[in-house]
Protein backbone atom coordinates (compact mmCIF):
# COMPACT_ATOMS: atom_id res chain seq x y z
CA UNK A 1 12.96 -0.73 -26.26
CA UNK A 2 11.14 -3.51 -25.80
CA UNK A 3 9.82 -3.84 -21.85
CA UNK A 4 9.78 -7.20 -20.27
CA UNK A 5 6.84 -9.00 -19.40
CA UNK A 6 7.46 -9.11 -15.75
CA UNK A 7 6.75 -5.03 -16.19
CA UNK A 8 3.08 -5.70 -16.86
CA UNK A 9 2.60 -8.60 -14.50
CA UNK A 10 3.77 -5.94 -12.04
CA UNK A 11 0.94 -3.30 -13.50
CA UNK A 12 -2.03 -6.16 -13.68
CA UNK A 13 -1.30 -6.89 -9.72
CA UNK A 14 -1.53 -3.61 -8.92
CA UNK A 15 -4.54 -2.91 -10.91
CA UNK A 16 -5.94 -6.06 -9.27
CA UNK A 17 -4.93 -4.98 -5.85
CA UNK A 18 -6.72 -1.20 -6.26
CA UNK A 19 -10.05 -3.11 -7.87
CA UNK A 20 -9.76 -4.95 -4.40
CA UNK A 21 -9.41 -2.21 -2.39
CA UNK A 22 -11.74 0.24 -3.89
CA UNK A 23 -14.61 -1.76 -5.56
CA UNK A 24 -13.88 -0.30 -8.84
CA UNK A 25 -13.98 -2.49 -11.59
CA UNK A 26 -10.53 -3.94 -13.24
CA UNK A 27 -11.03 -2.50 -16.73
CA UNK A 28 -11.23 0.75 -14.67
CA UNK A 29 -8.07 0.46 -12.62
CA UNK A 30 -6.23 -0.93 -15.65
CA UNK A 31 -7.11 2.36 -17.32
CA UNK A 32 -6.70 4.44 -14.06
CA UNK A 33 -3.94 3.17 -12.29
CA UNK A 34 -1.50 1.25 -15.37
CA UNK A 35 0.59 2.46 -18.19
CA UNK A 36 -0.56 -0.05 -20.65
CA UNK A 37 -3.08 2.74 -22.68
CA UNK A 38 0.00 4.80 -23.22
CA UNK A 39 1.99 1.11 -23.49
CA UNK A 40 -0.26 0.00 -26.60
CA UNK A 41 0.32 3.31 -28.36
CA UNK A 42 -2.97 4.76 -27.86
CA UNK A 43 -1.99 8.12 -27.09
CA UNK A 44 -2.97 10.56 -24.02
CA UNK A 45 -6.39 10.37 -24.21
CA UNK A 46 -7.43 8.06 -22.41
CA UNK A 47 -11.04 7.07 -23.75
CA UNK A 48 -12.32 4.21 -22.48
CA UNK A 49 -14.19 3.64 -25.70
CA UNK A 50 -11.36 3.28 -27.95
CA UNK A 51 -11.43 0.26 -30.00
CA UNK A 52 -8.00 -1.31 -29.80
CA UNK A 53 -8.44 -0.39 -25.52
CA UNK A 54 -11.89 -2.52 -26.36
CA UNK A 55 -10.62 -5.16 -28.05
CA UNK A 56 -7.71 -5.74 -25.14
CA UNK A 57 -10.76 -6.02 -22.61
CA UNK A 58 -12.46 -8.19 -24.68
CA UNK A 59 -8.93 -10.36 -24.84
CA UNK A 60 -8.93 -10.66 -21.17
CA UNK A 61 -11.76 -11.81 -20.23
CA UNK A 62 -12.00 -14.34 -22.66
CA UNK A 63 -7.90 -15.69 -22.04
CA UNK A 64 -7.24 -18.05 -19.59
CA UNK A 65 -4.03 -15.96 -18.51
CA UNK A 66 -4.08 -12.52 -18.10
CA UNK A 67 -0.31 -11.66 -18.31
CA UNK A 68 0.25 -13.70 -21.52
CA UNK A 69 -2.40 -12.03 -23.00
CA UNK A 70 -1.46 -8.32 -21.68
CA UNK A 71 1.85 -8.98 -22.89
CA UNK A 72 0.90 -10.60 -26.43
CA UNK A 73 -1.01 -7.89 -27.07
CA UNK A 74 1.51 -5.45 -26.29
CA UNK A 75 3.84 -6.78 -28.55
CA UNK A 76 1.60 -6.62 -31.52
CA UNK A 77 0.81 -2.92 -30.94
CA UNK A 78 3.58 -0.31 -32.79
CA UNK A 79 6.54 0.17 -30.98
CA UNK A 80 6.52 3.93 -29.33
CA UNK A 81 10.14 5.28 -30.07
CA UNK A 82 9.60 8.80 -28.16
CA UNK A 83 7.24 11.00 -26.53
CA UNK A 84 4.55 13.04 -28.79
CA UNK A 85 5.19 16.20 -30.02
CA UNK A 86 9.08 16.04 -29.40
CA UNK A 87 10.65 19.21 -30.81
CA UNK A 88 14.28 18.46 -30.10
CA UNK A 89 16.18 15.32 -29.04
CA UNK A 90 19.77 14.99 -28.42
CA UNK A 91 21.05 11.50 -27.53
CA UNK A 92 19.16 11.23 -24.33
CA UNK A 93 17.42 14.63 -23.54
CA UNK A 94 14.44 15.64 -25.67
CA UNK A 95 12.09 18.49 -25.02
CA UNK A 96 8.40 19.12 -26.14
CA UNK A 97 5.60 21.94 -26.31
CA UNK A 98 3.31 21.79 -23.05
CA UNK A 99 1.45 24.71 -22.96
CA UNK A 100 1.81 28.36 -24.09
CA UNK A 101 5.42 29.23 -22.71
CA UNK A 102 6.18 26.38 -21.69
CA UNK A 103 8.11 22.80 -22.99
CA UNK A 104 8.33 19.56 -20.94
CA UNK A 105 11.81 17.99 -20.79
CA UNK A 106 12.47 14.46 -21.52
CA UNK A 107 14.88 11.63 -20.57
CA UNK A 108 15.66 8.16 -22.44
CA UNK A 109 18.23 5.64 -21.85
CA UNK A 110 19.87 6.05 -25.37
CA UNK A 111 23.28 4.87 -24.46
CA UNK A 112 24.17 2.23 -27.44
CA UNK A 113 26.06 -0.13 -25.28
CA UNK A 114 24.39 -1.21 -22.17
CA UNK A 115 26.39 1.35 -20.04
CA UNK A 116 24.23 2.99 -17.07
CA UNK A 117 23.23 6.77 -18.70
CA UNK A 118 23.67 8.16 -15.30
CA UNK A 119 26.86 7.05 -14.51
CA UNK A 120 29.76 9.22 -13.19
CA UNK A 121 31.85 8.52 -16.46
CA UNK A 122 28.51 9.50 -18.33
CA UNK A 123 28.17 12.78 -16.78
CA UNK A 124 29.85 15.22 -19.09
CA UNK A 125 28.31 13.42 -22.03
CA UNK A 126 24.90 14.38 -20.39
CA UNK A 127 25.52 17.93 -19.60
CA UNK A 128 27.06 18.32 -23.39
CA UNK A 129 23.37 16.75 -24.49
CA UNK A 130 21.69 19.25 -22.01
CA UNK A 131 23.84 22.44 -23.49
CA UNK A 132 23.00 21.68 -27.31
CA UNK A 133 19.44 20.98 -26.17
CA UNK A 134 18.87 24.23 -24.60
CA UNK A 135 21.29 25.83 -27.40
CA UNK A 136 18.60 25.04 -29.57
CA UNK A 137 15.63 25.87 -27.65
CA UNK A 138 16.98 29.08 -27.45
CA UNK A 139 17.61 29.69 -31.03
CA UNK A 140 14.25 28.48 -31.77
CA UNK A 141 11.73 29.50 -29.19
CA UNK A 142 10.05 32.35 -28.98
CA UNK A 143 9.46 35.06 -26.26
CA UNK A 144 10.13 33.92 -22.54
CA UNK A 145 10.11 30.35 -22.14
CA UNK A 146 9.76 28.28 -18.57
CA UNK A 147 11.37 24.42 -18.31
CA UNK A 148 8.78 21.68 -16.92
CA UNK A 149 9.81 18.12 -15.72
CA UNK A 150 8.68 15.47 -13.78
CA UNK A 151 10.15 12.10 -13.08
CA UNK A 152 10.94 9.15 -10.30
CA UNK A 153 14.43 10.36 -11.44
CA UNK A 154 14.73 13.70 -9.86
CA UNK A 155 15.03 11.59 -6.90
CA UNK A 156 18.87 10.62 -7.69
CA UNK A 157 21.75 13.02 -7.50
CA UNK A 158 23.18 11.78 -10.45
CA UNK A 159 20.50 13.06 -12.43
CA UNK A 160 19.72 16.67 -10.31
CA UNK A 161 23.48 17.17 -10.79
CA UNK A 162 22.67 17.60 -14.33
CA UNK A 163 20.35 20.77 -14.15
CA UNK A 164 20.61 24.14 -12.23
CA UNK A 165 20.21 24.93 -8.40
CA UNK A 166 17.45 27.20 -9.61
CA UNK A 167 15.38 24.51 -11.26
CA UNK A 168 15.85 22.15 -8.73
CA UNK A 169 14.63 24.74 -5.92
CA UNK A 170 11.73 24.21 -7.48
CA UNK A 171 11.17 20.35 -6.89
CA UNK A 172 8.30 19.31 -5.22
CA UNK A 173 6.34 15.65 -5.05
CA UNK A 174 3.59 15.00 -7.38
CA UNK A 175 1.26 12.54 -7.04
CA UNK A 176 -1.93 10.85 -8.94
CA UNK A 177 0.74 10.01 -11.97
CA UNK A 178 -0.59 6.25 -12.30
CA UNK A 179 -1.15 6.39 -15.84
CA UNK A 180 2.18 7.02 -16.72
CA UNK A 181 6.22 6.25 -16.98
CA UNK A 182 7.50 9.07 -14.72
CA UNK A 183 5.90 7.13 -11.96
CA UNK A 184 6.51 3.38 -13.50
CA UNK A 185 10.12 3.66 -14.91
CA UNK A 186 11.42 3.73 -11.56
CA UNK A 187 11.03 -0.22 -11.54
CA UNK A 188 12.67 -0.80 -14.74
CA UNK A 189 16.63 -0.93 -15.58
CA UNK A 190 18.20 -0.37 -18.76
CA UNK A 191 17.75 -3.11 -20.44
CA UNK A 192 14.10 -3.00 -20.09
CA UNK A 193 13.70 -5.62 -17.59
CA UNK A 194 12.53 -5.07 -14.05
CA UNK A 195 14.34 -4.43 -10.84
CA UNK A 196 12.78 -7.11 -8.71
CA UNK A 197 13.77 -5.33 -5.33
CA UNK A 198 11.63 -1.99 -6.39
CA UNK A 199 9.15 -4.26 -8.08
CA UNK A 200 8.80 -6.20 -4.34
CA UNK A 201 8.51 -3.55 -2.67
CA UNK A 202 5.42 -2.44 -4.47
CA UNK A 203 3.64 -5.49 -3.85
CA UNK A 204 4.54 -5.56 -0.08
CA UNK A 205 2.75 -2.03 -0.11
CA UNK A 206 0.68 -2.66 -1.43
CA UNK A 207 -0.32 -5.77 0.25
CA UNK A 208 -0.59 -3.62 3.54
CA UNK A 209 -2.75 -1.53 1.92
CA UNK A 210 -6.19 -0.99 3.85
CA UNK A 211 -7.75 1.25 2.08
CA UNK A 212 -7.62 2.74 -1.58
CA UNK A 213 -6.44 6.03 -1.22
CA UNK A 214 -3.02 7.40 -0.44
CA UNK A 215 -1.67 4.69 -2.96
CA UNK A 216 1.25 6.73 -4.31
CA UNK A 217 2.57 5.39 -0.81
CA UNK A 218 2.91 1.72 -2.67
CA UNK A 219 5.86 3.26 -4.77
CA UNK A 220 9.26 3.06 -3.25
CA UNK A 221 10.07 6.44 -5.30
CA UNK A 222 7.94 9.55 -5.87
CA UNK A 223 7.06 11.56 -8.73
CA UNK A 224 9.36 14.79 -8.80
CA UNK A 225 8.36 18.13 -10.56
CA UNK A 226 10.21 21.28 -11.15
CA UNK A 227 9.73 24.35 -13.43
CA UNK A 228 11.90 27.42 -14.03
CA UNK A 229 12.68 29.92 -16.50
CA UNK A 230 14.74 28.79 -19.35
CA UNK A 231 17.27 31.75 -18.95
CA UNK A 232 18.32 29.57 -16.14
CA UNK A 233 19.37 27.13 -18.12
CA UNK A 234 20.82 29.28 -20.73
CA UNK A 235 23.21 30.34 -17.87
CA UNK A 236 24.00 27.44 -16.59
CA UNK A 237 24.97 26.07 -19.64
CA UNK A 238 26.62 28.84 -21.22
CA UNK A 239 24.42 29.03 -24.33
């Protein structure tokens, strides 16, 4: 999917409004407190040094207008199709490796007609993806296994209806997720473009904003986590 540009406008005013409040320098927010790193396919690590990150700094302070350039550049840069290191994926649940015993779940909007992926009349079609998912994780994996997620998502019951009471006992707020979509794909819809209430919202934060920490409090929607054992899945979905 391509993201609209309105997405990174949204992630260069915040960036601009933490440099503001914290005396840190923009390239440093933009790394810090943005998505675009991940956004231009450069991976997880986050190196300040890397040359295509370089070459976008050296783009901005040489363009006359910072969002056209943020977004040209993003559009030039390979499109990223799926999280790294994805295992499984079954229409729109995926799971990875984390760590030893553990795999990090994964959600994408792969619903081929513009139809909401959460949606009531969706809802068996998820759990069916979420029992062939975990079918396979158990014929594959190895030894005992624990389920990790995190996501703006866990916030809506039409997503925690998907998994089981046990994993969800588990949910808990996360914070410090700047850098990446769990926190930032609360302000986009399905069709990549933003929702402009969410995306308002954020500004008016963070517009009241005195001082630079506590900023998670500038998203309308929190990061979620949960882990549990995978037998807990295996129950719940009968594989």
């Amino acid at each position: 999917m391509i993201y609209a540009r309105s997405f990174f406008d949204l992630q260069l005013a915040f960036a601009e409004g933490v440099a503001a409040l914290s005396g840190l320098s923009l390239a440093r927010t933009l790394l810090d407190f943005t998505n675009l790193y991940i956004r231009f396919g450069l991976g997880r690590e986050f190196d300040p040094a890397h040359p295509t990150w370089q070459a976008y700094l050296h783009g901005l302070s040489c363009e006359g207008d910072p969002g056209e350039w943020t977004y040209r550049f993003y559009l030039e840069q390979p499109e990223m199709t799926e999280a790294p290191g994805i295992v499984a994926s079954i229409g729109c649940f995926s799971y990875a490796p984390l760590d030893a015993g553990r795999i990090r779940l994964h959600f994408r909007n792969a619903e081929p007609d513009g139809r909401s992926p959460l949606g009531l009349e969706r809802h068996e079609q998820r759990r069916a993806e979420l029992t062939a998912l975990f079918a396979h994780a158990r014929r594959t994996l190895l030894g005992p296994v624990r389920v990790v997620g995190a996501s703006w998502l866990y916030n809506l019951q039409a997503y925690r209806r998907l998994f089981p009471p046990s994993y969800l006992a588990t949910a808990h707020v996360i914070t410090n997720r700047f850098r990446h979509m769990p926190l930032w794909g609360q302000f986009l819809d399905r069709y990549g473009q933003v929702r402009e209430p969410l995306a308002r919202e954020l500004r008016e934060r963070l517009c009241r904003q005195s001082r630079a920490d506590d900023l998670d409090r500038c998203f309308p929607l929190p990061v979620i986590a949960a882990e549990a054992a995978a037998q807990y899945f295996y129950e719940f979905y009968g594989v």
